[in-house]
N, C-alpha and C. Protein backbone atom coordinates (compact mmCIF):
# COMPACT_ATOMS: atom_id res chain seq x y z
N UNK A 1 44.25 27.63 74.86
CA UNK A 1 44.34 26.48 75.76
C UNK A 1 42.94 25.94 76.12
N UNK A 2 42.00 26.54 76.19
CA UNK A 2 40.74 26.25 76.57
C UNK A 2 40.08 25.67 75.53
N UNK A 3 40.35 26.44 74.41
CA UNK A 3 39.61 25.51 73.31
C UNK A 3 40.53 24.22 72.84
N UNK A 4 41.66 24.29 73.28
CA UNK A 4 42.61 22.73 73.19
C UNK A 4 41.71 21.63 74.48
N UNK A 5 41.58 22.34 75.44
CA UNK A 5 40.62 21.17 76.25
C UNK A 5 39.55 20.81 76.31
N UNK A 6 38.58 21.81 75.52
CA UNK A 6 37.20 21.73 74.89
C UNK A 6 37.11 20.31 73.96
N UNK A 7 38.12 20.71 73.18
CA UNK A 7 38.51 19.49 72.14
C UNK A 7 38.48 18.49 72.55
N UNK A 8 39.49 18.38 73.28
CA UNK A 8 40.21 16.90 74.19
C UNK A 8 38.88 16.57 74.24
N UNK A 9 38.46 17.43 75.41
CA UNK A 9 37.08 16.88 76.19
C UNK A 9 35.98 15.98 75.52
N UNK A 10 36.09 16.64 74.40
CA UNK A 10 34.55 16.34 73.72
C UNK A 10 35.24 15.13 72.84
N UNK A 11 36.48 15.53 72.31
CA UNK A 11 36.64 14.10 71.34
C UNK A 11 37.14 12.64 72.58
N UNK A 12 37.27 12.77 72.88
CA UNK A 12 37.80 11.63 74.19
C UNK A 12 36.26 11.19 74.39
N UNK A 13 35.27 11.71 74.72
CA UNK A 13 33.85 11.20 75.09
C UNK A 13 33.32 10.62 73.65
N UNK A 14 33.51 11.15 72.89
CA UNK A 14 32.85 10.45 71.04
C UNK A 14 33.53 9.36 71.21
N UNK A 15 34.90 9.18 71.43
CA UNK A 15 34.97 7.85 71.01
C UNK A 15 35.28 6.66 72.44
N UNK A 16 34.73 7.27 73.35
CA UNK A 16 34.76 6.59 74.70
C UNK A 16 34.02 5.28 74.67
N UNK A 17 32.92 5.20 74.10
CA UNK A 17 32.11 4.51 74.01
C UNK A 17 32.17 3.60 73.20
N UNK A 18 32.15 1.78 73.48
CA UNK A 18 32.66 0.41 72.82
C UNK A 18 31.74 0.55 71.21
N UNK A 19 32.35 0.32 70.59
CA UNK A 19 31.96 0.44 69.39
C UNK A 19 32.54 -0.55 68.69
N UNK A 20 32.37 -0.90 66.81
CA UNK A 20 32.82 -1.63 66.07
C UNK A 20 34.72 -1.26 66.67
N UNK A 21 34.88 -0.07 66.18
CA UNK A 21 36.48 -0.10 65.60
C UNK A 21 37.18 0.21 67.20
N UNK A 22 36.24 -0.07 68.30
CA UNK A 22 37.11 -0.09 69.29
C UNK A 22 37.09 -1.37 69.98
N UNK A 23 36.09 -2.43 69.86
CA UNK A 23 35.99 -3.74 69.74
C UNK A 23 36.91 -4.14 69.23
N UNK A 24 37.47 -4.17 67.76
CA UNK A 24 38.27 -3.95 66.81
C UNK A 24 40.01 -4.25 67.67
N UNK A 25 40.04 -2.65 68.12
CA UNK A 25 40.85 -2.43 68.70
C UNK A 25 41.85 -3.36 69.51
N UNK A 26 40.71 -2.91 70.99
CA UNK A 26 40.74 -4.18 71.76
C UNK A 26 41.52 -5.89 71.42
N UNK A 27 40.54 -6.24 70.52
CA UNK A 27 40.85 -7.70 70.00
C UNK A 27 42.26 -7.48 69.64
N UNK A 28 42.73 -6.61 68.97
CA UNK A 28 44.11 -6.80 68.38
C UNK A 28 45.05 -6.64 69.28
N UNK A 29 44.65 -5.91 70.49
CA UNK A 29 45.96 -5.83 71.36
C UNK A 29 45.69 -6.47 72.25
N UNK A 30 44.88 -7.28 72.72
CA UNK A 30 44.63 -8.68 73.50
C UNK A 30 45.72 -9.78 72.60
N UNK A 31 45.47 -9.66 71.19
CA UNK A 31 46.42 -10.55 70.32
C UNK A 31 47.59 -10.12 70.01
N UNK A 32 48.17 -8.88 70.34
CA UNK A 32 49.26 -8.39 69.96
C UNK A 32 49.45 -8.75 68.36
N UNK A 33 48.40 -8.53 67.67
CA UNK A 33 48.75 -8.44 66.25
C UNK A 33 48.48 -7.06 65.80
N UNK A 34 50.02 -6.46 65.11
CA UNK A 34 49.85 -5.30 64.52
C UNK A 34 49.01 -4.31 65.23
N UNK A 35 49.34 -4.17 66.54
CA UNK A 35 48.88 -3.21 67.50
C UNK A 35 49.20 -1.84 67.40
N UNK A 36 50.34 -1.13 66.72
CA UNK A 36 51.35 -0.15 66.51
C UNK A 36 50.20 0.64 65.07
N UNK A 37 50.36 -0.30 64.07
CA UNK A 37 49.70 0.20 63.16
C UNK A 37 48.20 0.20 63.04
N UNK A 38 47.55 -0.35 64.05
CA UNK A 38 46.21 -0.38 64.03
C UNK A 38 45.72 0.84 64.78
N UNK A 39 46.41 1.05 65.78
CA UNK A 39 46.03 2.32 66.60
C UNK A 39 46.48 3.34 65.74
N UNK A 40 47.47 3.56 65.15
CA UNK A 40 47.76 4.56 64.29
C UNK A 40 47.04 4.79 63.15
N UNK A 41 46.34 3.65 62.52
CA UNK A 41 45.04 3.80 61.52
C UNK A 41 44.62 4.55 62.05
N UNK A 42 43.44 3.99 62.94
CA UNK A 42 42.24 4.67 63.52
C UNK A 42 42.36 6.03 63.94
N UNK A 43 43.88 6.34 64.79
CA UNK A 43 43.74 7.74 65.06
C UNK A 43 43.97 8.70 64.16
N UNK A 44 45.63 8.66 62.87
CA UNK A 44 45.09 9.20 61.76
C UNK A 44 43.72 9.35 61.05
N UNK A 45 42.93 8.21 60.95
CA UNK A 45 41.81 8.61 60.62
C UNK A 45 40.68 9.55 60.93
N UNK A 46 40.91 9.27 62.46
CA UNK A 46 40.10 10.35 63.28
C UNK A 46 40.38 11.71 63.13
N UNK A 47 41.49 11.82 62.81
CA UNK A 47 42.20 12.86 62.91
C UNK A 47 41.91 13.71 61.10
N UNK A 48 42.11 12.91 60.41
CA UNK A 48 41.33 13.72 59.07
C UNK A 48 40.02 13.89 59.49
N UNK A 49 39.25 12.89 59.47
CA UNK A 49 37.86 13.36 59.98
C UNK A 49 37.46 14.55 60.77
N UNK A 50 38.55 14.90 61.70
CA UNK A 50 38.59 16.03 62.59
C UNK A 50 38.59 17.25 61.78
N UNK A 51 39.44 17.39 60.97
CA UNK A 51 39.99 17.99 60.29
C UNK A 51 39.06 18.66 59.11
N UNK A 52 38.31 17.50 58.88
CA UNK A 52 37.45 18.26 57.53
C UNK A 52 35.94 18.69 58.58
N UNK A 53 35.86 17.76 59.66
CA UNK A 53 34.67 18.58 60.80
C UNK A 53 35.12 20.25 60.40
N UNK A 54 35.95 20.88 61.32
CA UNK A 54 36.58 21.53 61.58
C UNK A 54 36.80 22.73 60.24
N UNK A 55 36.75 21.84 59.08
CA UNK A 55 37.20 22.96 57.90
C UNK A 55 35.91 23.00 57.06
N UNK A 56 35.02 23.09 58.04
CA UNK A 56 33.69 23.02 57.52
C UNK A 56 32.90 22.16 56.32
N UNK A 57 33.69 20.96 56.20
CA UNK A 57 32.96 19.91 55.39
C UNK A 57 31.99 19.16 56.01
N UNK A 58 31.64 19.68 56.99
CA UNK A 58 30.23 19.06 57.92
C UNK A 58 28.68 19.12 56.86
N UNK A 59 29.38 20.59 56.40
CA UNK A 59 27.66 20.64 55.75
C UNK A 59 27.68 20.04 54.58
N UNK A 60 28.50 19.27 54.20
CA UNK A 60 28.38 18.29 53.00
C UNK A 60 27.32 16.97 52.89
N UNK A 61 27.07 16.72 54.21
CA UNK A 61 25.93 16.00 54.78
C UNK A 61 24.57 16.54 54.11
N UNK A 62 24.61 17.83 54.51
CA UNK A 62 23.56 18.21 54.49
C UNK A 62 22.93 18.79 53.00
N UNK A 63 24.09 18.95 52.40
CA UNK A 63 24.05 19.28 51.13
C UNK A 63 23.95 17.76 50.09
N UNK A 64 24.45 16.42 50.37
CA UNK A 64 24.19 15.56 49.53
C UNK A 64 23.40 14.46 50.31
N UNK A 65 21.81 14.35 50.61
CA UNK A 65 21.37 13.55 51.55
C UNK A 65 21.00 12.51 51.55
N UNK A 66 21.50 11.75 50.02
CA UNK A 66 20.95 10.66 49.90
C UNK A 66 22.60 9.74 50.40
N UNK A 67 23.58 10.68 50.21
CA UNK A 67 25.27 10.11 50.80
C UNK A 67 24.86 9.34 52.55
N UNK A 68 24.18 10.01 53.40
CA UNK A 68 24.01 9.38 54.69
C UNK A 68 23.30 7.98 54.41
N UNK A 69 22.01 7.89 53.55
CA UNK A 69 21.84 6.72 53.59
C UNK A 69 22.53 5.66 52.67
N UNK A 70 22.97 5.93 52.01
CA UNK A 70 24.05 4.76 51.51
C UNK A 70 24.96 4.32 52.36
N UNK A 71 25.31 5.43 53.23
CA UNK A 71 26.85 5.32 54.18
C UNK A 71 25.87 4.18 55.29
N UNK A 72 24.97 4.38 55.36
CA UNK A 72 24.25 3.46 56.51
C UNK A 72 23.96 2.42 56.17
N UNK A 73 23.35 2.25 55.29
CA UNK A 73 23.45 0.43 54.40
C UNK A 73 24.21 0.17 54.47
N UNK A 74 25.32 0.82 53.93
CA UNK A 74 26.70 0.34 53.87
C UNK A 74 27.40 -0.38 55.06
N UNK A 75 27.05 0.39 55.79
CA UNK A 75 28.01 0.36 57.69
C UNK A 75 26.98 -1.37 57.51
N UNK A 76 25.64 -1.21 58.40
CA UNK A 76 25.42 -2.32 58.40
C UNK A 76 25.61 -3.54 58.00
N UNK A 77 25.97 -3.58 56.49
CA UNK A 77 25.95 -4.71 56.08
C UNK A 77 27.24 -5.26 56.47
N UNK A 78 28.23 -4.64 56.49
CA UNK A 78 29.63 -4.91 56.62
C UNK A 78 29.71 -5.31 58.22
N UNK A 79 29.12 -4.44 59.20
CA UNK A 79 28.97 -5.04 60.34
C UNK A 79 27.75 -6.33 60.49
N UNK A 80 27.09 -6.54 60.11
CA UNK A 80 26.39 -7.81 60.47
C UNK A 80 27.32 -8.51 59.83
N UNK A 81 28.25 -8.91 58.60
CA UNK A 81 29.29 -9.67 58.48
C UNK A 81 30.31 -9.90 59.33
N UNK A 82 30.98 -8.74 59.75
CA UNK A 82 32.18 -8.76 60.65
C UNK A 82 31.76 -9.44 61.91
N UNK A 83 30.27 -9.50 62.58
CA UNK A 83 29.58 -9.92 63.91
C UNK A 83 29.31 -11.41 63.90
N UNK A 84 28.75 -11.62 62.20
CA UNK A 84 28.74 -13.11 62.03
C UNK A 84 30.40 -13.58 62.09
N UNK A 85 31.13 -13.27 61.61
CA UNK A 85 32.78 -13.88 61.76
C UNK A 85 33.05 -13.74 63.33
N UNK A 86 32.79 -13.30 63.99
CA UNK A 86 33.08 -13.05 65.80
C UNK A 86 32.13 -14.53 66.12
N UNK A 87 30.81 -14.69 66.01
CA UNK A 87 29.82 -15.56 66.10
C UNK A 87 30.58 -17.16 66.38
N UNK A 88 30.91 -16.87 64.61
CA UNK A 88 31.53 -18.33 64.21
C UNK A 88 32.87 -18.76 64.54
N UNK A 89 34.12 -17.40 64.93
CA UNK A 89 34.79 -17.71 66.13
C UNK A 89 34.72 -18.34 67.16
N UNK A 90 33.52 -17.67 67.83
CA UNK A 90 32.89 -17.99 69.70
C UNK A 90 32.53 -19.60 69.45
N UNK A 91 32.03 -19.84 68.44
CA UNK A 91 31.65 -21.37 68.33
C UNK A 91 32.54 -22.38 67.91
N UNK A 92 33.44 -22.00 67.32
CA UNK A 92 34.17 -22.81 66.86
C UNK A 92 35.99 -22.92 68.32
N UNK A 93 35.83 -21.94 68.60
CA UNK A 93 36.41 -21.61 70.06
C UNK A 93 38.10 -22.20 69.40
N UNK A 94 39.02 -22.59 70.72
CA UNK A 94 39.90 -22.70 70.77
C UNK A 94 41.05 -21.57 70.72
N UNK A 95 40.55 -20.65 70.49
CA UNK A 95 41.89 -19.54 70.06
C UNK A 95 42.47 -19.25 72.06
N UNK A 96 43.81 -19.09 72.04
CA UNK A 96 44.04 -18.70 73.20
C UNK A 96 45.34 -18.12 72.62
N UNK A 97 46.16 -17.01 73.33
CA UNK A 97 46.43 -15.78 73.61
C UNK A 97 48.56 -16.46 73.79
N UNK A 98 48.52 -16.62 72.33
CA UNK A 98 49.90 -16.62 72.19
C UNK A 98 50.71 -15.95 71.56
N UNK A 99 51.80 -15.27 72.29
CA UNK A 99 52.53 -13.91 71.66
C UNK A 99 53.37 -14.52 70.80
N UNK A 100 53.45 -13.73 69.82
CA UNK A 100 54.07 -13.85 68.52
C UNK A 100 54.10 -14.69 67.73
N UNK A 101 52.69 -15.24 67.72
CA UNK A 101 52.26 -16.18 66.66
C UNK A 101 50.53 -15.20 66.21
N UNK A 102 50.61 -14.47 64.97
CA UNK A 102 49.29 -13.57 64.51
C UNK A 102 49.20 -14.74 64.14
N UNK A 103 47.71 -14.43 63.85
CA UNK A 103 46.91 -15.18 62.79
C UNK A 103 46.66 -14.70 61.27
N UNK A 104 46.60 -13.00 61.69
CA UNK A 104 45.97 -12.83 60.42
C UNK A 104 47.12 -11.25 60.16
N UNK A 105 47.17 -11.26 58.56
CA UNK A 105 48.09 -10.74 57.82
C UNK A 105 48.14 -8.67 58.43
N UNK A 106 49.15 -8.04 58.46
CA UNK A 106 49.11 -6.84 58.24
C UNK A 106 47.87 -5.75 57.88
N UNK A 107 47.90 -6.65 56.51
CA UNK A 107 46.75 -5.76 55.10
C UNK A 107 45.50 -6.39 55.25
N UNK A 108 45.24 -7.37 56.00
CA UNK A 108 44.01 -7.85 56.61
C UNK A 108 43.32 -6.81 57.72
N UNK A 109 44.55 -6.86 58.81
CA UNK A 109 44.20 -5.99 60.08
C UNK A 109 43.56 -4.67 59.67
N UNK A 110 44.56 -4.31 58.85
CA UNK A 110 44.33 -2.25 58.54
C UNK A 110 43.28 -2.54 57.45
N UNK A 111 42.89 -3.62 56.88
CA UNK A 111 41.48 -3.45 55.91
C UNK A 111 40.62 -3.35 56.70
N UNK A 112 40.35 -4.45 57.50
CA UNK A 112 38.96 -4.23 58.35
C UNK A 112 39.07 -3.14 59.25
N UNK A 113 40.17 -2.76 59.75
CA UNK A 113 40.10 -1.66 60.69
C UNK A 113 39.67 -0.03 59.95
N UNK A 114 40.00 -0.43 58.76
CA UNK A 114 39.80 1.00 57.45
C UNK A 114 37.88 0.75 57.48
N UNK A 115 37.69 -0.19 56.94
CA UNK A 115 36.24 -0.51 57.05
C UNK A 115 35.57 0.01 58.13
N UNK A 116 35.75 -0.40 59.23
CA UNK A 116 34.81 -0.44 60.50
C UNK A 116 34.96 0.74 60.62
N UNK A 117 36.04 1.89 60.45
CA UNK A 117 36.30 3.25 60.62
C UNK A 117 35.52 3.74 59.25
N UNK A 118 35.75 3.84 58.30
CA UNK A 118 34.64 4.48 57.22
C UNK A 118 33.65 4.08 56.96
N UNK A 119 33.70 3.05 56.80
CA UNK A 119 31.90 2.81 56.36
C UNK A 119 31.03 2.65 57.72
N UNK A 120 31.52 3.41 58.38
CA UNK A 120 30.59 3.84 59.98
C UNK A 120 30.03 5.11 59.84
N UNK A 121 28.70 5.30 59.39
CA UNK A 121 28.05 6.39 59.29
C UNK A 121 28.28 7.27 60.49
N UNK A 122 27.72 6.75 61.60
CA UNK A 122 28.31 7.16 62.90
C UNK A 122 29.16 8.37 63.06
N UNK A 123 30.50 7.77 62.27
CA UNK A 123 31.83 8.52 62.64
C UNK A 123 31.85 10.03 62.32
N UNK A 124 30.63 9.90 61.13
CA UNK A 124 30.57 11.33 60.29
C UNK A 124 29.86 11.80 61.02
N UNK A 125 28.75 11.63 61.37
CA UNK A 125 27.79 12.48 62.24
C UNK A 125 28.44 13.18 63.72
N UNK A 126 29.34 11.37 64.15
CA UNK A 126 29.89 12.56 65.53
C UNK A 126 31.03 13.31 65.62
N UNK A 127 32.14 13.03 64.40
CA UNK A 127 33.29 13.51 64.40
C UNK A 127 33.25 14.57 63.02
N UNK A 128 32.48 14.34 62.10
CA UNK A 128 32.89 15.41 61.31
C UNK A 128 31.56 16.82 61.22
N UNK A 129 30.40 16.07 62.06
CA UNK A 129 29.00 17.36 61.78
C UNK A 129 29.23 17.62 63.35
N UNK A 130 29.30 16.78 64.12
CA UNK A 130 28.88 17.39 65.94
C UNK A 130 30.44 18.16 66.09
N UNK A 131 31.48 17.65 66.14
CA UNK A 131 32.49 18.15 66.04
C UNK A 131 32.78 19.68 65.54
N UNK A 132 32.81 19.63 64.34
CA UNK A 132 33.04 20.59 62.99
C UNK A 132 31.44 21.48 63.58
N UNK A 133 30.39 21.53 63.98
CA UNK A 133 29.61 22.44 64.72
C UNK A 133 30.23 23.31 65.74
N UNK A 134 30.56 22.29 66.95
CA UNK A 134 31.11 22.81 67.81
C UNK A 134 32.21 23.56 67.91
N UNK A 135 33.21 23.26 67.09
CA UNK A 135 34.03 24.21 67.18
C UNK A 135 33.63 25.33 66.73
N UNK A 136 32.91 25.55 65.69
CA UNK A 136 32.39 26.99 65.49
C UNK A 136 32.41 27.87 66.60
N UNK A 137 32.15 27.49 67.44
CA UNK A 137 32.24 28.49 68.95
C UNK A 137 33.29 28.97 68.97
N UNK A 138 34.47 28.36 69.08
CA UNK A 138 35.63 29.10 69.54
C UNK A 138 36.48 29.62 68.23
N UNK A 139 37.24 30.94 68.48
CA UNK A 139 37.78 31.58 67.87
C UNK A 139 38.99 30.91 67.33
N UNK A 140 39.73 30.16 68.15
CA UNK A 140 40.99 29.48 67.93
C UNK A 140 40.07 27.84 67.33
N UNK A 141 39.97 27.71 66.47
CA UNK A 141 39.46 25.98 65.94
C UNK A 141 40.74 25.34 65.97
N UNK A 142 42.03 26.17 65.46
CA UNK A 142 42.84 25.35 65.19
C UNK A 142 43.07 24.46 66.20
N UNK A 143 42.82 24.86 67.95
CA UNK A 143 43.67 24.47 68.93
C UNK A 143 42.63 23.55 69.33
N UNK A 144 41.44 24.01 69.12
CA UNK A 144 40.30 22.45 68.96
C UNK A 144 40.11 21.45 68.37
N UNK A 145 40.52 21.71 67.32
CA UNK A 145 41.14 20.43 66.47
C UNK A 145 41.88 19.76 67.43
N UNK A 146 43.44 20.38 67.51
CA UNK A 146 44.60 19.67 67.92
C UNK A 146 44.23 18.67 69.42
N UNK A 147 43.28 19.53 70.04
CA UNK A 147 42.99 18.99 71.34
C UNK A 147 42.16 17.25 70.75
N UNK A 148 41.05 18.03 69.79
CA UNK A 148 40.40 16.23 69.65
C UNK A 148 40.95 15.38 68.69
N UNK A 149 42.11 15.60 68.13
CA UNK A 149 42.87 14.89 67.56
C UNK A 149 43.72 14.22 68.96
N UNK A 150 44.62 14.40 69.90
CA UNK A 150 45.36 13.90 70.73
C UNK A 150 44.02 13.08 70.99
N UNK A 151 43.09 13.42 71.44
CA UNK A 151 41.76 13.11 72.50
C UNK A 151 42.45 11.66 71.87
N UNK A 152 42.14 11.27 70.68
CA UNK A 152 41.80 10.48 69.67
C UNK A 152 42.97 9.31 69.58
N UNK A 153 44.45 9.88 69.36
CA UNK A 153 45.66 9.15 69.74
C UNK A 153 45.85 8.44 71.15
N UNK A 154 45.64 9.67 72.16
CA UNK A 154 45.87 8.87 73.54
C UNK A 154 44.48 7.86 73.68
N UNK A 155 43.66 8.14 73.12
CA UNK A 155 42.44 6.44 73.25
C UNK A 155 43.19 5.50 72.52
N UNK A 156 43.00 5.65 71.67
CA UNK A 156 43.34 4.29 70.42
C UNK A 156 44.97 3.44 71.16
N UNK A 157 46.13 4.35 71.44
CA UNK A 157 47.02 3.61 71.50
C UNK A 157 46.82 2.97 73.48
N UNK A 158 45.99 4.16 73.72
CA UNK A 158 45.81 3.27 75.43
C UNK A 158 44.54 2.16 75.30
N UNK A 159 43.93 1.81 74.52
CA UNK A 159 43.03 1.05 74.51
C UNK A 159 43.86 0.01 73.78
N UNK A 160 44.68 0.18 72.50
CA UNK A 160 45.30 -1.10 72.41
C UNK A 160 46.44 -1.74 73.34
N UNK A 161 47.61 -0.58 73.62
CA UNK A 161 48.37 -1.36 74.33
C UNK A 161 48.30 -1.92 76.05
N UNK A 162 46.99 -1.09 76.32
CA UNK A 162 46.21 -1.18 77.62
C UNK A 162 45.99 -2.88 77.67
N UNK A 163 45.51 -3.02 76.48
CA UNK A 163 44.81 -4.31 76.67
C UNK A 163 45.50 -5.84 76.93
N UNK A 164 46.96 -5.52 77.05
CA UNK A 164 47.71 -6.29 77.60
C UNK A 164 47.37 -6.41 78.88
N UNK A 165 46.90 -6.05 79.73
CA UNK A 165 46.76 -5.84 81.04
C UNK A 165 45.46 -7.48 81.82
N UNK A 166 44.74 -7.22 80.52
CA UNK A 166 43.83 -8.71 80.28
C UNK A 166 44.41 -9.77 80.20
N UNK A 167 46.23 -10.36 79.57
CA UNK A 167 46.76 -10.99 79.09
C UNK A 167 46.49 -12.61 80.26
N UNK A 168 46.70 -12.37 81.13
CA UNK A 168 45.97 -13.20 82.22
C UNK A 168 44.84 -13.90 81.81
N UNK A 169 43.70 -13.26 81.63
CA UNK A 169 42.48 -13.76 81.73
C UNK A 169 42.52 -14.28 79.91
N UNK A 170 43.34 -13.75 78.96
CA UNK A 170 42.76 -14.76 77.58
C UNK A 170 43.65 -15.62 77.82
N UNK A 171 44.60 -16.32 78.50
CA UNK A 171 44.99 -17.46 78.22
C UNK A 171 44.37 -18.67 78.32
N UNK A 172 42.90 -18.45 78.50
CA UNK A 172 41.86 -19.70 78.73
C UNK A 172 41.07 -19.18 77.39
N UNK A 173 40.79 -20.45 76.87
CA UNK A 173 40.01 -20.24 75.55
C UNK A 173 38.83 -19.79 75.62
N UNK A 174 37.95 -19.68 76.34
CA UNK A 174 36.32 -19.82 77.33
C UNK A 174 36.55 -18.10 76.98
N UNK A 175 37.98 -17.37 77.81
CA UNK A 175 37.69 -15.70 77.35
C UNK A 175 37.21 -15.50 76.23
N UNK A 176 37.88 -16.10 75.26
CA UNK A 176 37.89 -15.24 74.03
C UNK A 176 36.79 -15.72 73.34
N UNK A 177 36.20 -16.76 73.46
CA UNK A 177 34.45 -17.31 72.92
C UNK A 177 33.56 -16.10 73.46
N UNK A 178 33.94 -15.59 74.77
CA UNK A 178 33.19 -14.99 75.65
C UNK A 178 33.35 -13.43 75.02
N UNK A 179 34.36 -12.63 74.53
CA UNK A 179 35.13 -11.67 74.07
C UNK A 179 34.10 -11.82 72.36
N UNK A 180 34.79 -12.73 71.67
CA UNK A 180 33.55 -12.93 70.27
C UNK A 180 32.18 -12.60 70.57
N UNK A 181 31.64 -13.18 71.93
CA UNK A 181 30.06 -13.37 71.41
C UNK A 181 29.90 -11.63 71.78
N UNK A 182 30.78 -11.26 72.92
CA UNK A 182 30.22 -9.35 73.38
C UNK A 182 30.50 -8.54 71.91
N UNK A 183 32.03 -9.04 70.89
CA UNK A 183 32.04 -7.85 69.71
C UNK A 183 30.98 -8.64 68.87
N UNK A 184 30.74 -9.76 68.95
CA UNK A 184 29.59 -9.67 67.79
C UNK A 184 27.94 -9.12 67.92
N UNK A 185 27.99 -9.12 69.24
CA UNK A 185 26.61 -8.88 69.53
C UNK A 185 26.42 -7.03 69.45
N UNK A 186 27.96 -6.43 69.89
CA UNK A 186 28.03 -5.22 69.64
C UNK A 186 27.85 -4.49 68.20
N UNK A 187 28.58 -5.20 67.27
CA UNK A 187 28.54 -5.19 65.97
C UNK A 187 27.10 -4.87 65.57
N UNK A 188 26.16 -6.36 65.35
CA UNK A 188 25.01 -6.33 65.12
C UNK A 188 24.49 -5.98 65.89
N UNK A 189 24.60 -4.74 67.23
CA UNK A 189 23.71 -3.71 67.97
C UNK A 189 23.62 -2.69 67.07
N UNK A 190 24.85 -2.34 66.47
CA UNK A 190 25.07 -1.00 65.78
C UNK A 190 24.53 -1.24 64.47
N UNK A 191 24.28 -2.15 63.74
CA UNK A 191 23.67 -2.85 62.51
C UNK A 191 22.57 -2.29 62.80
N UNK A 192 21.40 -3.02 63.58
CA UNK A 192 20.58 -2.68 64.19
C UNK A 192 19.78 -1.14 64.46
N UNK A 193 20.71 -0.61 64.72
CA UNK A 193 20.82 1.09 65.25
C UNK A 193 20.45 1.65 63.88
N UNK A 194 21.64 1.00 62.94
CA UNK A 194 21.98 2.11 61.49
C UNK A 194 20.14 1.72 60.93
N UNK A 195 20.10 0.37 61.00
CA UNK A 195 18.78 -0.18 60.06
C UNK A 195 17.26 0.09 60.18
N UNK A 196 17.76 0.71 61.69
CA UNK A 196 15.93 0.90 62.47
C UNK A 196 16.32 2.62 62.45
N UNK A 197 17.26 3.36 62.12
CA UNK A 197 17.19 5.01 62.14
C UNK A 197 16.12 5.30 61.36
C-alpha cells in the first residue's frame, strides 16, 4: 500500500505541471471533441511508459545516447509547429465553444495527442528514467507502478472532463484567442527548454 501511494504521489506531481499534451488536453475538453479517447490515449500511454520505467528499460537511455538527442530535435520541432498553429488560431480568432459541432476529425485528435506524448523527450526522462529509478526502492514495484499509472488516469480524465467547468467563460471568442496565445507560448517554452539543454 505504501509503495501504491509512493507511486500515486510521485506520478500525479510529473504530470501536474501544464505542458504540451496537457495544454492539449485541456483544449479538447473545453471543445468537447473526442474527450473520452484523448484522455484514454495519454493515460494508456503513460501507463506503458510506466511500465517499461519500472521493468528497467530506463537504462536504455543511457545505453543509446545519441537516441535522447534526436528525441529532442524531434520534440521541438513538432512543438514550435503545433505553437505556430495555436498563434495563427489566436489571430485569426472567432472560434467559440459550441457543443457538438468538432472541428477536427477523431485520427487528427489522437495523432497530435500521440505526437505531443512521444516525441516529448521529457516524458522519458520523467516517467520512464526518474520513475523506473525510483521504484527501485521498494520491494513491491508492482504496486508502484499501479499507483502511478491511476496517478496518470485520474489527471488526464479530470483535466479533460474538468474542463467543462470553464464552459462559461469560452463562450466569448476573446477566451479562446487568449487560451491559443498561453498553449502556444507554452509549446514554444518547452521548444526552447529542449533547444537550449
Amino acid at each position: 500500500m505504501q509503495a501504491a501511494l509512493a507511486g500515486f504521489a510521485l506520478g500525479f506531481s510529473l504530470i501536474l505541471a501544464i505542458g504540451a499534451q496537457n495544454a492539449f488536453v485541456l483544449r479538447q475538453g473545453l471543445r468537447r471533441e473526442h474527450v473520452f479517447a484523448v484522455c484514454l490515449t495519454c493515460a494508456v500511454s503513460d501507463a506503458l511508459l510506466i511500465a517499461a520505467g519500472v521493468a528497467g528499460f530506463g537504462a536504455l537511455a543511457e545505453a543509446v545516447p545519441w537516441l535522447e538527442t534526436v528525441m529532442r530535435y524531434g520534440g521541438a520541432v513538432f512543438l514550435i509547429w503545433y505553437g505556430l498553429r495555436n498563434f495563427l488560431s489566436a489571430w485569426k480568432g472567432g472560434e467559440v465553444m459550441e457543443k457538438g459541432k468538432g472541428t477536427s476529425s477523431l485520427r487528427a485528435a489522437l495523432l497530435t495527442c500521440l505526437a505531443l506524448t512521444w516525441l516529448n523527450p521529457h516524458v522519458y526522462l520523467d516517467t520512464v528514467v526518474l520513475l523506473g529509478s525510483i521504484s527501485a526502492q521498494y520491494a513491491d514495484k508492482l504496486s508502484f507502478a499501479m499507483g502511478a499509472m491511476t496517478a496518470s488516469f485520474v489527471f488526464f480524465f479530470s483535466l479533460g472532463y474538468g474542463a467543462r467547468i470553464l464552459d462559461p467563460l469560452f463562450r466569448k471568442p476573446s477566451a479562446w484567442r487568449v487560451l491559443d496565445v498561453i498553449v502556444g507560448l507554452t509549446m514554444w517554452g518547452i521548444a526552447a527548454k529542449l533547444l537550449l539543454h
